[in-house]
C-alpha atoms as a PDB file:
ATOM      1  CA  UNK A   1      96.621  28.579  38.950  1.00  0.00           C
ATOM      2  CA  UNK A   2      96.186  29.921  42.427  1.00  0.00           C
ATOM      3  CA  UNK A   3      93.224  31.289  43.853  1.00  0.00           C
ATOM      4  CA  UNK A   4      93.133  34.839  43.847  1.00  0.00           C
ATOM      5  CA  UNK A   5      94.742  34.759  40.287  1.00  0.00           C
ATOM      6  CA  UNK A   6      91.916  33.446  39.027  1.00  0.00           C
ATOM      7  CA  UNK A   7      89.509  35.071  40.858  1.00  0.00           C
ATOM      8  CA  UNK A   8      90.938  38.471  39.410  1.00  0.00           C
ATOM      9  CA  UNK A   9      91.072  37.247  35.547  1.00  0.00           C
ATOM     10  CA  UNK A  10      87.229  35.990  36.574  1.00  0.00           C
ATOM     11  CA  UNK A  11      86.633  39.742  37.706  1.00  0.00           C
ATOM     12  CA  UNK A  12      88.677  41.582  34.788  1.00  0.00           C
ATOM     13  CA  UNK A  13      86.258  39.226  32.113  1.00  0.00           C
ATOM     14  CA  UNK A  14      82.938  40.471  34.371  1.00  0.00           C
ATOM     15  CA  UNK A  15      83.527  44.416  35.532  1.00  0.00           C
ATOM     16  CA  UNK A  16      79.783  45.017  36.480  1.00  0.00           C
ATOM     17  CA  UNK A  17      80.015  42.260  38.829  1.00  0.00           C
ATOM     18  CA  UNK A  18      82.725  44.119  40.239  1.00  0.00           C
ATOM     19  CA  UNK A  19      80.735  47.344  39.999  1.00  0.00           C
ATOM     20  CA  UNK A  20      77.550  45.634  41.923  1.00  0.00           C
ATOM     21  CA  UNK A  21      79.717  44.262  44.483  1.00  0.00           C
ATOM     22  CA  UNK A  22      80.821  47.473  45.248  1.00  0.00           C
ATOM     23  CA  UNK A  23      77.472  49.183  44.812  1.00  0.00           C
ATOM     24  CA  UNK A  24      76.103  46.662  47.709  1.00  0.00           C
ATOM     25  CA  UNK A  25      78.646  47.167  49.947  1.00  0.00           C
ATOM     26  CA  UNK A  26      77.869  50.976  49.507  1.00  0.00           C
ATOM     27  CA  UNK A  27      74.285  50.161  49.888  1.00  0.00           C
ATOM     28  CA  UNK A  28      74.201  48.115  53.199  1.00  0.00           C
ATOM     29  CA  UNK A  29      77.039  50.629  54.534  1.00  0.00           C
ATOM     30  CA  UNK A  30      74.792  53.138  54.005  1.00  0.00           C
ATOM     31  CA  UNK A  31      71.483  51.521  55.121  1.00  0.00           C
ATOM     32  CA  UNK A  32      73.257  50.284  58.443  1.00  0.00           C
ATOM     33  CA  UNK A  33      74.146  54.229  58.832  1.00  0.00           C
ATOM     34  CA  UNK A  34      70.580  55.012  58.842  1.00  0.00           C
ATOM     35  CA  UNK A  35      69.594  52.364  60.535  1.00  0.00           C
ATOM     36  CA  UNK A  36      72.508  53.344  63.723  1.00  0.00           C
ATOM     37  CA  UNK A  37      70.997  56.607  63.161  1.00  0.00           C
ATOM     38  CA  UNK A  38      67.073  55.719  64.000  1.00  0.00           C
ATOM     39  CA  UNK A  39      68.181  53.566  66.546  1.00  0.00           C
ATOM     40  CA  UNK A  40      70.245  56.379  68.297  1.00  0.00           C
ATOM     41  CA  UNK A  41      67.511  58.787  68.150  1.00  0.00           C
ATOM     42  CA  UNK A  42      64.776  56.414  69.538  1.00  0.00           C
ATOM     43  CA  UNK A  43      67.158  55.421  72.545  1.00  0.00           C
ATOM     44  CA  UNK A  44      68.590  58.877  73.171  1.00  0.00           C
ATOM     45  CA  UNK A  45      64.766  60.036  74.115  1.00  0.00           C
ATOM     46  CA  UNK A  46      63.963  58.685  76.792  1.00  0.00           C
ATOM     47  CA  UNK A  47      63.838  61.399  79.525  1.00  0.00           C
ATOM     48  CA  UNK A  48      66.012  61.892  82.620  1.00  0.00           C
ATOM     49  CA  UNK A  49      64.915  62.473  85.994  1.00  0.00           C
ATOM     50  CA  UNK A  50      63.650  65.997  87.097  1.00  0.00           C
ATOM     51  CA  UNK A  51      66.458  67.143  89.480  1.00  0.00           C
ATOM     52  CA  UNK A  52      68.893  65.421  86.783  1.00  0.00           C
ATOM     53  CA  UNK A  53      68.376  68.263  83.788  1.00  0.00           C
ATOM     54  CA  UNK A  54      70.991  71.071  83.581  1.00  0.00           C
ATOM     55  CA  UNK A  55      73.140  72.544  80.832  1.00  0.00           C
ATOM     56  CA  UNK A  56      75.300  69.527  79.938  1.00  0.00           C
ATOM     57  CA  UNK A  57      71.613  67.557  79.280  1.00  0.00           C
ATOM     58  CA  UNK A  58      71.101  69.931  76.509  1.00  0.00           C
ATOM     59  CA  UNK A  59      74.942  69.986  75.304  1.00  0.00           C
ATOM     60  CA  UNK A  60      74.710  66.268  74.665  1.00  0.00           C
ATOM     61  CA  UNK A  61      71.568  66.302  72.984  1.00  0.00           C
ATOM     62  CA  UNK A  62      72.664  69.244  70.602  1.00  0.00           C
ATOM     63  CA  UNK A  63      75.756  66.179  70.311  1.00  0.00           C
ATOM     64  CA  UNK A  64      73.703  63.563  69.705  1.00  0.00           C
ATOM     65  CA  UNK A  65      71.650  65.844  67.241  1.00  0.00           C
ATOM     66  CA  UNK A  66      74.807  66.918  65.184  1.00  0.00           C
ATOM     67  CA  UNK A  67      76.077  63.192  64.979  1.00  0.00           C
ATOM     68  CA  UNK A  68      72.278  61.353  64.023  1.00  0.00           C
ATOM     69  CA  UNK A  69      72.291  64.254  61.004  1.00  0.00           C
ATOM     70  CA  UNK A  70      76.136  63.489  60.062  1.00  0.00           C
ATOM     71  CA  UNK A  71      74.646  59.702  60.058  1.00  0.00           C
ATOM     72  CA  UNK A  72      72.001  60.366  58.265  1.00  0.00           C
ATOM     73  CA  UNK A  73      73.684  62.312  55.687  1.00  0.00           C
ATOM     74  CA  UNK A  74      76.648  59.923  55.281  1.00  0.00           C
ATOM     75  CA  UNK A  75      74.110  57.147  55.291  1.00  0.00           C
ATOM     76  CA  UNK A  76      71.893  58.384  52.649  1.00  0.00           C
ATOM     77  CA  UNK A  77      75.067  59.627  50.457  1.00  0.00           C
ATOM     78  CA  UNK A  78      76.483  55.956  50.086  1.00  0.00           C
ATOM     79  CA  UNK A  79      72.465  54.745  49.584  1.00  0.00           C
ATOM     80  CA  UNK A  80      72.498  57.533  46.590  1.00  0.00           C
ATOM     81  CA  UNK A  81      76.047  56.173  45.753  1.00  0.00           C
ATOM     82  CA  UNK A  82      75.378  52.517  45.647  1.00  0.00           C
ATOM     83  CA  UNK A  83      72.336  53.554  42.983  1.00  0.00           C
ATOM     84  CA  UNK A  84      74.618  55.386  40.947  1.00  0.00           C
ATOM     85  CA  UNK A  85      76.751  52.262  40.506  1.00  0.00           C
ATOM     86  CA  UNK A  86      74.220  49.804  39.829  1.00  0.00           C
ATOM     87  CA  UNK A  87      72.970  52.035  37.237  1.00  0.00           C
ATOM     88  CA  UNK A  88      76.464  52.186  35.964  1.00  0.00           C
ATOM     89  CA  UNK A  89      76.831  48.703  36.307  1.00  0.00           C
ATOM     90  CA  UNK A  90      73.798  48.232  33.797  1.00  0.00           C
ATOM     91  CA  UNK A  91      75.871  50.265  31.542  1.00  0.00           C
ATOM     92  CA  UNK A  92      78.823  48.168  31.506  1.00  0.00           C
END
């Protein structure tokens, strides 16, 4: 019997295995969002020189604002998704 034969009847007989698996890879998806996130935020404040700051300074940190909160938000949606399954997964 080959391989991924096998490994699919092995998955059809166990569906909340499949249902974790997926709920992790949600779950560290969305952690390493958050975690991009902090670690953008941290390293986008360090200041720039005084005769450096002008209207494109603020431009790109209204940017970098608007993409750490679509990170976060994305982030923390597959965190609240990857619960949902393993609860789901209990239910199987």
């Amino acid at each position: 019997m080959p391989v991924f034969q096998a490994a699919w009847l092995y998955y059809l007989n166990n569906p909340a295995l499949v249902i974790n698996g997926l709920a992790l890879f949600y779950a560290l998806s969305g952690s390493w969002l958050v975690f991009a996130a902090q670690w953008r935020s941290v390293r986008g404040g360090v200041p720039l020189a005084a005769g450096l700051g002008s209207s494109l300074d603020t431009a790109e940190a209204g940017r970098d604002a608007r993409v750490n909160r679509m990170f976060h938000r994305i982030g923390l949606g597959c965190l609240t998704l990857g619960l949902l399954l393993t609860l789901i997964s209990t239910l199987v």
